[in-house]
N, C-alpha and C. Protein backbone atom coordinates (compact mmCIF):
# COMPACT_ATOMS: atom_id res chain seq x y z
N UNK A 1 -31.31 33.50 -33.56
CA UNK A 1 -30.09 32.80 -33.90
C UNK A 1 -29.21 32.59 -32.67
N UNK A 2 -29.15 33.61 -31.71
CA UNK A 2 -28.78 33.48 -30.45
C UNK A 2 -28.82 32.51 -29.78
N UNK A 3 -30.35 32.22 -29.83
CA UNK A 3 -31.07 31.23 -28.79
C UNK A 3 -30.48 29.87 -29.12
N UNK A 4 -30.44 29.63 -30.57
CA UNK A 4 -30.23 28.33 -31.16
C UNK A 4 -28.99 27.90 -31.13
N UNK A 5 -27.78 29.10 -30.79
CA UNK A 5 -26.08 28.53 -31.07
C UNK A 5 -25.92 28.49 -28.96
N UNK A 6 -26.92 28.86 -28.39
CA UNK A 6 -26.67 28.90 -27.10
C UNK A 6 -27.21 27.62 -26.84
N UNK A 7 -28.23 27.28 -27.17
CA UNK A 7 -29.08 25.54 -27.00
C UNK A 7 -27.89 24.93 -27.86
N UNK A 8 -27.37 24.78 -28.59
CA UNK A 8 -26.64 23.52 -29.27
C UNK A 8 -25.32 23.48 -28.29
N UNK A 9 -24.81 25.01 -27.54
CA UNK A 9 -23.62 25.10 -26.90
C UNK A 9 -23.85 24.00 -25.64
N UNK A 10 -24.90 24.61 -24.61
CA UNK A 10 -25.43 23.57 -24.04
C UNK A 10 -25.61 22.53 -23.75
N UNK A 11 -26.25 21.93 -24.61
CA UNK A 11 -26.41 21.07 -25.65
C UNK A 11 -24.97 19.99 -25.20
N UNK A 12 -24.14 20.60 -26.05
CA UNK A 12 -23.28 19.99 -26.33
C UNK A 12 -22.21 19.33 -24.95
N UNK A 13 -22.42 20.82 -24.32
CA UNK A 13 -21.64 20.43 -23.25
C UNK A 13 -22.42 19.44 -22.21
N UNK A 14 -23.21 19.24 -22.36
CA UNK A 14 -24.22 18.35 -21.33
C UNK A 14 -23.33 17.19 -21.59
N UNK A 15 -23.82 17.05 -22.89
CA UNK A 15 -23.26 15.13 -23.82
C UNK A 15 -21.75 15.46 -23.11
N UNK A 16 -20.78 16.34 -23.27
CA UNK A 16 -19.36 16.30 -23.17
C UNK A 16 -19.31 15.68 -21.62
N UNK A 17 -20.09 16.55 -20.88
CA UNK A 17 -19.84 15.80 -19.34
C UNK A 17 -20.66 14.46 -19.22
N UNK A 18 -21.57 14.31 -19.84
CA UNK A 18 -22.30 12.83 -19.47
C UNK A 18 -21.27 11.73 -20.22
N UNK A 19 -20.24 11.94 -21.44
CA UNK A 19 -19.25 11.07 -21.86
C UNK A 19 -17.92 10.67 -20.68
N UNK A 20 -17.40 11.45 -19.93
CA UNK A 20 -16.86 11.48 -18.73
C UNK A 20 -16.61 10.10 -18.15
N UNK A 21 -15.35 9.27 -18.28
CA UNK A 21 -15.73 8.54 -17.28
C UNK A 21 -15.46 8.44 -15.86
N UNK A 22 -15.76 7.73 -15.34
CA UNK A 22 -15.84 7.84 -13.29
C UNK A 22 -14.44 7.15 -13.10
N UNK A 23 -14.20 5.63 -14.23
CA UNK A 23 -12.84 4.85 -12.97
C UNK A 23 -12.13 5.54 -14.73
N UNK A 24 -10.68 5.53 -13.73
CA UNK A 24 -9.47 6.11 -14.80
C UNK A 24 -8.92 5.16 -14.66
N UNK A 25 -8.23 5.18 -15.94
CA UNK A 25 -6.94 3.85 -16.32
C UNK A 25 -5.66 3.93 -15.86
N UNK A 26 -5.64 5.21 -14.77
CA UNK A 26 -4.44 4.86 -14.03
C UNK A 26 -5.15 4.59 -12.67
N UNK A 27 -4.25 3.37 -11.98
CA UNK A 27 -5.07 2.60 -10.53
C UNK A 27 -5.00 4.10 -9.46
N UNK A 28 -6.18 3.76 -8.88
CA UNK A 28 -6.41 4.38 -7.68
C UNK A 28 -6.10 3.15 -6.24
N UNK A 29 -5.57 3.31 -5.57
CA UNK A 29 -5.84 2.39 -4.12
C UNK A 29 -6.26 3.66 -2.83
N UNK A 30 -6.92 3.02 -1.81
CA UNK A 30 -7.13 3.42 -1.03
C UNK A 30 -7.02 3.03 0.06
N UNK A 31 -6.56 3.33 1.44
CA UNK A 31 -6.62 2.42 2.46
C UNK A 31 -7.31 2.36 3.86
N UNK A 32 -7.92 1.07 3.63
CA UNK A 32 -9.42 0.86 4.32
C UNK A 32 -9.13 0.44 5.74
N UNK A 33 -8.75 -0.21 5.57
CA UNK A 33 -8.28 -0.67 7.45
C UNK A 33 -6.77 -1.41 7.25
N UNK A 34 -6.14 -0.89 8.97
CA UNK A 34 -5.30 -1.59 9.43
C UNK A 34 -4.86 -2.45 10.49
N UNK A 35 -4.86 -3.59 10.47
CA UNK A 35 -5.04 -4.58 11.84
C UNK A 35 -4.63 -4.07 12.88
N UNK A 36 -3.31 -3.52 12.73
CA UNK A 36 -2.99 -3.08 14.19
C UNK A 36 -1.74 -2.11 14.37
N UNK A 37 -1.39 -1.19 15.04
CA UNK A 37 -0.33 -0.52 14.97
C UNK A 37 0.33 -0.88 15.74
N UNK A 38 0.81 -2.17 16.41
CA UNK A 38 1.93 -2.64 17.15
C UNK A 38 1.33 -3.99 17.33
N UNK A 39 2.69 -4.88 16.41
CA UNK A 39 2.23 -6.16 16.14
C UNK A 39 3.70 -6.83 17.06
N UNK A 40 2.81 -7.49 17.77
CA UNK A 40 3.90 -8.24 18.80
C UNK A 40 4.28 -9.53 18.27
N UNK A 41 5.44 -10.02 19.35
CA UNK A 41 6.61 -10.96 19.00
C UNK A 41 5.77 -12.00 17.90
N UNK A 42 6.14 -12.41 16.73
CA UNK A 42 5.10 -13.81 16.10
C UNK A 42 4.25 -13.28 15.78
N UNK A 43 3.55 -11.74 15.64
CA UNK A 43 2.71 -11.56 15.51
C UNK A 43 2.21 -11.35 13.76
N UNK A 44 1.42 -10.47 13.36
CA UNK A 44 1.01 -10.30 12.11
C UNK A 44 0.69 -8.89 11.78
N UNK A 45 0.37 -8.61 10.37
CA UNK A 45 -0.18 -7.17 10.49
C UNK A 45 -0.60 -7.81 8.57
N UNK A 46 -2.12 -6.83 8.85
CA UNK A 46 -2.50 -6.82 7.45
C UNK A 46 -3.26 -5.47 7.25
N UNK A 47 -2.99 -5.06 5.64
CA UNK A 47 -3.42 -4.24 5.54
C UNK A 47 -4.55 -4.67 4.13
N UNK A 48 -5.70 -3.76 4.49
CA UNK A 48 -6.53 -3.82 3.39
C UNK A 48 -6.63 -2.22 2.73
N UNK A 49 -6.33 -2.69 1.21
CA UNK A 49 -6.85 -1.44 0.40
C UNK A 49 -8.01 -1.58 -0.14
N UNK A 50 -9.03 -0.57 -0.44
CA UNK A 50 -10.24 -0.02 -1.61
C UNK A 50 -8.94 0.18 -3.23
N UNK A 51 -9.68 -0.79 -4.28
CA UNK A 51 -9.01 -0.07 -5.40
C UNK A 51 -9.75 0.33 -6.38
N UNK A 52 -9.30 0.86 -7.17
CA UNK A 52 -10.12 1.42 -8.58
C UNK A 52 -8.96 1.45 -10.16
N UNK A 53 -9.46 0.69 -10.57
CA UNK A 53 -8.77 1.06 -11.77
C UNK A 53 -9.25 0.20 -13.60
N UNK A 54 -9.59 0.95 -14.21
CA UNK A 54 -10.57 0.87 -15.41
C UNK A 54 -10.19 -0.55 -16.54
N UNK A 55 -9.01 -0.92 -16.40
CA UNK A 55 -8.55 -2.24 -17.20
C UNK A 55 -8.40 -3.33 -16.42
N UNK A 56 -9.02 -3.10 -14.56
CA UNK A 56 -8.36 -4.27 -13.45
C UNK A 56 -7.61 -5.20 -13.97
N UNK A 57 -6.44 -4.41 -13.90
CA UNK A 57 -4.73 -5.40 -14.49
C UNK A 57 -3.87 -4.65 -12.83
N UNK A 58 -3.84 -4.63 -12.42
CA UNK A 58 -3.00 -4.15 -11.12
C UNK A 58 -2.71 -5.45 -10.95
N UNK A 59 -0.87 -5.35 -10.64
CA UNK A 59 -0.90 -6.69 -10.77
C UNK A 59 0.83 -6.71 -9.49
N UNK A 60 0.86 -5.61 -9.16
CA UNK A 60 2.19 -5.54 -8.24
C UNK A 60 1.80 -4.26 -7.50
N UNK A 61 2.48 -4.19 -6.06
CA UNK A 61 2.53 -3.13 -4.99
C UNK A 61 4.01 -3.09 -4.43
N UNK A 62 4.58 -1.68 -4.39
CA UNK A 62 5.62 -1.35 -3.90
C UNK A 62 5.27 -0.96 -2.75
N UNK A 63 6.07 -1.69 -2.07
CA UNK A 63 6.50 -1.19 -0.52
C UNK A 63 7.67 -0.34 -0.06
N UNK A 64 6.96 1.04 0.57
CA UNK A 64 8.92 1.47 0.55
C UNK A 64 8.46 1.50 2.39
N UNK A 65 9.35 0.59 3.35
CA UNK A 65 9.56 1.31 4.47
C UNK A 65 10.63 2.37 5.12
N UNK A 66 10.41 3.00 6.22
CA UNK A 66 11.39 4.01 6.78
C UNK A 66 11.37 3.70 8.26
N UNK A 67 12.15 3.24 8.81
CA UNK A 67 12.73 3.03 10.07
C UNK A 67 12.89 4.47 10.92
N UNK A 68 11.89 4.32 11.66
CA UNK A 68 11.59 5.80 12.30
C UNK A 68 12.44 6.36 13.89
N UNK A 69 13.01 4.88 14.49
CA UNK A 69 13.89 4.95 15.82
C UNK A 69 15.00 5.57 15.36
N UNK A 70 15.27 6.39 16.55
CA UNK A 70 16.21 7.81 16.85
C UNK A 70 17.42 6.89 16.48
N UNK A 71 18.01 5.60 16.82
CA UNK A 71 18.89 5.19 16.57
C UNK A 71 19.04 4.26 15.20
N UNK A 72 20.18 4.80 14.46
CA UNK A 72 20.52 4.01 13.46
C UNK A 72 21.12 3.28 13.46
N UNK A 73 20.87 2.45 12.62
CA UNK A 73 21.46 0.33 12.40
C UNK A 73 21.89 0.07 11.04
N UNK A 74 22.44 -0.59 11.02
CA UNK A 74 22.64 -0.85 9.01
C UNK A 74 21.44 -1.62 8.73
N UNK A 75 20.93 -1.76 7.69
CA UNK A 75 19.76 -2.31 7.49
C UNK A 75 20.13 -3.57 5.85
N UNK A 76 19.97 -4.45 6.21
CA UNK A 76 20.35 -5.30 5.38
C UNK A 76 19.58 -6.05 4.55
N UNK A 77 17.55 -5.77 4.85
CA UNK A 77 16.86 -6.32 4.24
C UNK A 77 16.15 -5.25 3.06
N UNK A 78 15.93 -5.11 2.43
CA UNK A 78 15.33 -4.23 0.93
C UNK A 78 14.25 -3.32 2.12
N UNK A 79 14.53 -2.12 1.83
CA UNK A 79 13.34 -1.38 2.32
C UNK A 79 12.58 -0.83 1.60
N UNK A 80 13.03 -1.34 0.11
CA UNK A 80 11.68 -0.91 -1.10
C UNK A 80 11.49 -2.50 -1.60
N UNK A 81 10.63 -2.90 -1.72
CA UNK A 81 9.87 -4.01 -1.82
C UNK A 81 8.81 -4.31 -2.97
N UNK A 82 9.36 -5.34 -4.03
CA UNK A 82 7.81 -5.04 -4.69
C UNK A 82 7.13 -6.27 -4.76
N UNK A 83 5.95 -6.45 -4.49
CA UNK A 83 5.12 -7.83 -4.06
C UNK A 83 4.38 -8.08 -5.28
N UNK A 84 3.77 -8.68 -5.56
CA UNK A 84 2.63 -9.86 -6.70
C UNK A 84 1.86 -9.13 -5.94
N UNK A 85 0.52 -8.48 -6.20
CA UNK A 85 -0.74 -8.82 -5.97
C UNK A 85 -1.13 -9.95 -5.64
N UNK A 86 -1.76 -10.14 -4.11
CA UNK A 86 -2.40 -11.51 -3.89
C UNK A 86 -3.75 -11.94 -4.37
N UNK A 87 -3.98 -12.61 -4.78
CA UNK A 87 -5.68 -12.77 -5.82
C UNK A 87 -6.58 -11.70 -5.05
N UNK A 88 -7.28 -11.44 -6.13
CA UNK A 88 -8.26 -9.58 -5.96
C UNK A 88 -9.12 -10.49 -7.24
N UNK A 89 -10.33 -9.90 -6.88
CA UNK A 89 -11.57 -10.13 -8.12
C UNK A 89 -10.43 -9.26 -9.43
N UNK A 90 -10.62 -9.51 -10.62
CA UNK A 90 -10.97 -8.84 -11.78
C UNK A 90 -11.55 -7.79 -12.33
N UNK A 91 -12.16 -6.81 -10.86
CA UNK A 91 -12.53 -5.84 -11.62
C UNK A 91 -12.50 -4.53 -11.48
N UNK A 92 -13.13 -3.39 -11.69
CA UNK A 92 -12.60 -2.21 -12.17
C UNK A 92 -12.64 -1.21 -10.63
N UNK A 93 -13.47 -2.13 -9.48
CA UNK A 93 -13.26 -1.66 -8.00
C UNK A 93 -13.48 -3.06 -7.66
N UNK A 94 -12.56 -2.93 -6.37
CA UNK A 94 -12.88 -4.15 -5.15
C UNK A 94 -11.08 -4.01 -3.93
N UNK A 95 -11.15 -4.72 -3.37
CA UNK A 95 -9.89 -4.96 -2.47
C UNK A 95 -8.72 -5.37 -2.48
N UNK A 96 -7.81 -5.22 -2.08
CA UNK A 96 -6.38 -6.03 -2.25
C UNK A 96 -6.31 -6.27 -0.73
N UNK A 97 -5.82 -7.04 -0.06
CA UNK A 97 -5.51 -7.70 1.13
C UNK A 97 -3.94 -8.31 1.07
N UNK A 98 -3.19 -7.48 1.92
CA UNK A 98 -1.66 -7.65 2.00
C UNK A 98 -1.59 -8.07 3.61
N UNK A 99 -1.45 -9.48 3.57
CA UNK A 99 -1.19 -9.82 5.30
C UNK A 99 0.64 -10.27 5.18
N UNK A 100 1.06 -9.73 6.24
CA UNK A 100 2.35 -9.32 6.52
C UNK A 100 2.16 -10.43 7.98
N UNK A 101 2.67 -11.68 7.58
CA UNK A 101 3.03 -12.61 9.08
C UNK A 101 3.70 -12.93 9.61
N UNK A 102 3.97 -13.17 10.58
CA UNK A 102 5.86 -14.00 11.28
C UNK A 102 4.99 -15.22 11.61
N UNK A 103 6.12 -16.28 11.37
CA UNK A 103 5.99 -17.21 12.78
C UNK A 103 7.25 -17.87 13.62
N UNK A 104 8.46 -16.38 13.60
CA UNK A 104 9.26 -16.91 14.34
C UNK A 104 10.23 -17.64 13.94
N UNK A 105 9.90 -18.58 12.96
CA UNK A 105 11.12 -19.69 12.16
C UNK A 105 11.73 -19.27 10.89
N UNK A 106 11.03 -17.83 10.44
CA UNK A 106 12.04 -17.68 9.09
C UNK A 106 10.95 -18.20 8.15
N UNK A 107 9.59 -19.09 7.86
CA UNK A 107 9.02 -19.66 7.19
C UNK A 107 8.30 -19.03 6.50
N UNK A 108 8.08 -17.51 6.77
CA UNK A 108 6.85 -16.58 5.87
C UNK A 108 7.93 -15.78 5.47
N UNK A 109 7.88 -15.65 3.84
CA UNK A 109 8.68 -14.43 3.36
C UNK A 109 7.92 -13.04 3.85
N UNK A 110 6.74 -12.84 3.86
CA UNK A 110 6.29 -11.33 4.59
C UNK A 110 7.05 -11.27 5.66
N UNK A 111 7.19 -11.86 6.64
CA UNK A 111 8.28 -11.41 7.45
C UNK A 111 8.88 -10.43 7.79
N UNK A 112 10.10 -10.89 6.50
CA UNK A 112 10.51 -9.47 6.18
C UNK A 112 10.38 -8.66 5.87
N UNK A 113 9.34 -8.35 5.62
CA UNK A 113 8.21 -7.30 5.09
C UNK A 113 8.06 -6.50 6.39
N UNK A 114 8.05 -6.56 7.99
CA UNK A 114 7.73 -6.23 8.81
C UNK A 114 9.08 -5.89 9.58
N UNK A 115 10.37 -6.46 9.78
CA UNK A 115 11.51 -6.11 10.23
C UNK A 115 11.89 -5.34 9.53
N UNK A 116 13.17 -4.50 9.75
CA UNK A 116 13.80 -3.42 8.96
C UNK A 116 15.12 -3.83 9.29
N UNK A 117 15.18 -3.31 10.33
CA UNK A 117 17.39 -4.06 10.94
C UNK A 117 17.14 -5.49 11.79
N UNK A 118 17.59 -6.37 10.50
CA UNK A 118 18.38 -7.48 11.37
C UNK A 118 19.00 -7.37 12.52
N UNK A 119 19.68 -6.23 12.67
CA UNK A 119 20.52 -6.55 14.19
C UNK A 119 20.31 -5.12 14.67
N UNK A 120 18.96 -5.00 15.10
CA UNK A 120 19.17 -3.89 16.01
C UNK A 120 19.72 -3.48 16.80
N UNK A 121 19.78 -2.63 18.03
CA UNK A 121 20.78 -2.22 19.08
C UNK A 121 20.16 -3.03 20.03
N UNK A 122 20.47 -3.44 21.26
CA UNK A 122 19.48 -4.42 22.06
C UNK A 122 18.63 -3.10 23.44
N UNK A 123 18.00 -3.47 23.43
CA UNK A 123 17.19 -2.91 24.93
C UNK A 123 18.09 -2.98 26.41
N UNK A 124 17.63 -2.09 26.91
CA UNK A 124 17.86 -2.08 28.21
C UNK A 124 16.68 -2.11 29.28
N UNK A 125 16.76 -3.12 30.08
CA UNK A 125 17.99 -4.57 30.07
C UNK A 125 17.61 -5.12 29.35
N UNK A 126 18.75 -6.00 29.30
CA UNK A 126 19.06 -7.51 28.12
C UNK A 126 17.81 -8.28 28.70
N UNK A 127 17.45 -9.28 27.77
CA UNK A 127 18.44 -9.82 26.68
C UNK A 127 17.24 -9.75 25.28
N UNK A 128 16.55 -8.72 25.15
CA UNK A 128 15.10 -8.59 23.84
C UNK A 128 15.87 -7.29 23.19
N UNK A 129 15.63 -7.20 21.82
CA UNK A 129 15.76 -6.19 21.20
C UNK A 129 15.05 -5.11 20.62
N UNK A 130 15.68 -4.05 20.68
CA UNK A 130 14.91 -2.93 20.09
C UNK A 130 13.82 -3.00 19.63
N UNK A 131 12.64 -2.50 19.21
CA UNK A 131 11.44 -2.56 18.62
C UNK A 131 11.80 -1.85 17.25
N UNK A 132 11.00 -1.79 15.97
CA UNK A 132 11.36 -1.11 15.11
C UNK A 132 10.07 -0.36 14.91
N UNK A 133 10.08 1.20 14.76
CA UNK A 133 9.05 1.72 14.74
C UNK A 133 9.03 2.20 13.25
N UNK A 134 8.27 1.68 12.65
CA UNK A 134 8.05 1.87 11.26
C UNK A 134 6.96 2.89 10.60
N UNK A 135 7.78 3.53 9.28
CA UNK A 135 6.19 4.13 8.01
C UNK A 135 6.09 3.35 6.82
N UNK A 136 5.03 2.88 6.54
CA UNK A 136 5.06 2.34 5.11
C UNK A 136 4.34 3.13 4.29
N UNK A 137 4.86 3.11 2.85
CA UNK A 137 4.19 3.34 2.11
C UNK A 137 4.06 2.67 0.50
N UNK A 138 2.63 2.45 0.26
CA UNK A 138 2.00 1.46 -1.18
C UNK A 138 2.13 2.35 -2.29
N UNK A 139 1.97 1.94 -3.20
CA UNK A 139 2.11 2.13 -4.51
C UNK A 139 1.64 1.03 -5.53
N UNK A 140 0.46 1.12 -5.84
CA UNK A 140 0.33 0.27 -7.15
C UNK A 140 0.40 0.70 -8.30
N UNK A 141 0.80 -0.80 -9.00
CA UNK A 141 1.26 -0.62 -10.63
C UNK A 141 0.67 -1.76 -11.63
N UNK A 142 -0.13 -1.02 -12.39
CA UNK A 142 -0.93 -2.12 -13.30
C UNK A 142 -0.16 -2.84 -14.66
N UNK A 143 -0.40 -3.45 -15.30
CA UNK A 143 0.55 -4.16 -16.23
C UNK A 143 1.08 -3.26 -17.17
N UNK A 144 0.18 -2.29 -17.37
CA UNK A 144 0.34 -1.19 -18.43
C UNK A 144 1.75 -0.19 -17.71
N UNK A 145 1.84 -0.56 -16.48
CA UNK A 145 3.13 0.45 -15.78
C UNK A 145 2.74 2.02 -15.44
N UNK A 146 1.60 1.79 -15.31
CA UNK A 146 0.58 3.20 -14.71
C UNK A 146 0.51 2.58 -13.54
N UNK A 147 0.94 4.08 -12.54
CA UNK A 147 1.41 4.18 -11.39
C UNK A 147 0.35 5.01 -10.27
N UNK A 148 -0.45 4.19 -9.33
CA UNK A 148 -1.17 4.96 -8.86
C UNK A 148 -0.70 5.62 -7.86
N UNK A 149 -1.56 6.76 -7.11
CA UNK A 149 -1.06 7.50 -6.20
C UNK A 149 -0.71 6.73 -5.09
N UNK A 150 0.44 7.31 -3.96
CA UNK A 150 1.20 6.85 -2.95
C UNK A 150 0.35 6.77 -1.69
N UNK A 151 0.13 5.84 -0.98
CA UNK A 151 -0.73 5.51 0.24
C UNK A 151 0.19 5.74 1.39
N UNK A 152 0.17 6.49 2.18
CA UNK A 152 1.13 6.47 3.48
C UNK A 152 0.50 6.19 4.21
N UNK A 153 1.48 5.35 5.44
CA UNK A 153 0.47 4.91 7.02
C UNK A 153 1.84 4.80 8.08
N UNK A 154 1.86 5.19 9.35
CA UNK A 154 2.77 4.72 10.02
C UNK A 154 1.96 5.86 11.57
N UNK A 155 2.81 5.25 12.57
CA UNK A 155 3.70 4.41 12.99
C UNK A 155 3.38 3.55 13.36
N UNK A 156 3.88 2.37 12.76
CA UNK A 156 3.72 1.17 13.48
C UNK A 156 4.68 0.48 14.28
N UNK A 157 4.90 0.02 15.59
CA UNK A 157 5.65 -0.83 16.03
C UNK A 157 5.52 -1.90 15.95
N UNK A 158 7.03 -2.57 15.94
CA UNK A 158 6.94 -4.21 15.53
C UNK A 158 8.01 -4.46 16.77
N UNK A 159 7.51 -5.22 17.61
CA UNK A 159 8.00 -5.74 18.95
C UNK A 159 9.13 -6.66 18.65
N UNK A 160 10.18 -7.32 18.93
CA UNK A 160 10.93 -7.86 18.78
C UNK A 160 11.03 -9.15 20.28
């Protein structure tokens, strides 16, 4: 009788872990590469994530940056940020691709995605300004408002 309530225990628990699933319905991101850690004047920066998540509805990423130079500025542009997802396959793993561009004229809203103080302190000597040495950190959120874990990356400089 032993043998038989120990085989069904078994048993049972086998099926319990083979029911298990692998992707969870709250998003996972991961982060796979970063173009560059000091993106000069006009320049760009993109980041690619690995994601995972079991209903592929991720459908927004929060950006929070932190302005890491010893000197403080008032900062007048949002340093928590929340973006659209840019088209990603549909499914339950694949990539998100967040390119962050300037071109100098004000014409790419990422942009601002990459400055922190409008009016930094200026350099010595004149006449270029401060660099902003930045941390970012992601956060995705699927339609359902399940919140995946926090991605940190820094320092990056952004040349001015």
């Amino acid at each position: 009788m032993k043998r038989i309530f120990l085989i069904i225990l078994v048993f049972g628990f086998l099926m319990y872990a083979c029911k298990k699933e692998s992707v969870n319905t709250t998003p996972s991101i991961t982060l796979k590469k970063v173009s560059t850690d000091e993106v000069p004047v006009n320049g760009s920066l993109q980041f690619v994530f690995s994601y995972t998540d079991k209903q592929a509805d991720i459908d927004s990423i929060f950006i929070y940056r932190t302005r890491l130079n010893k000197r403080t500025v008032s900062q007048r542009l949002n340093d928590i940020t929340k973006l659209k997802v840019p088209f990603h396959e549909k499914n339950t793993t694949g990539e998100i691709i967040l390119d962050f561009i300037t071109d100098g004229m004000g014409r790419n809203d990422y942009q601002n995605y990459l400055i922190s103080a409008v009016f930094p302190p200026p350099k010595i000597p004149p006449p270029g300004n401060e660099a902003d040495s930045m941390l970012y950190k992601f956060i995705a959120v699927d339609k359902e408002k399940n919140i995946s874990d926090t991605v940190t990356y820094g320092t990056i400089v952004i040349l001015r």
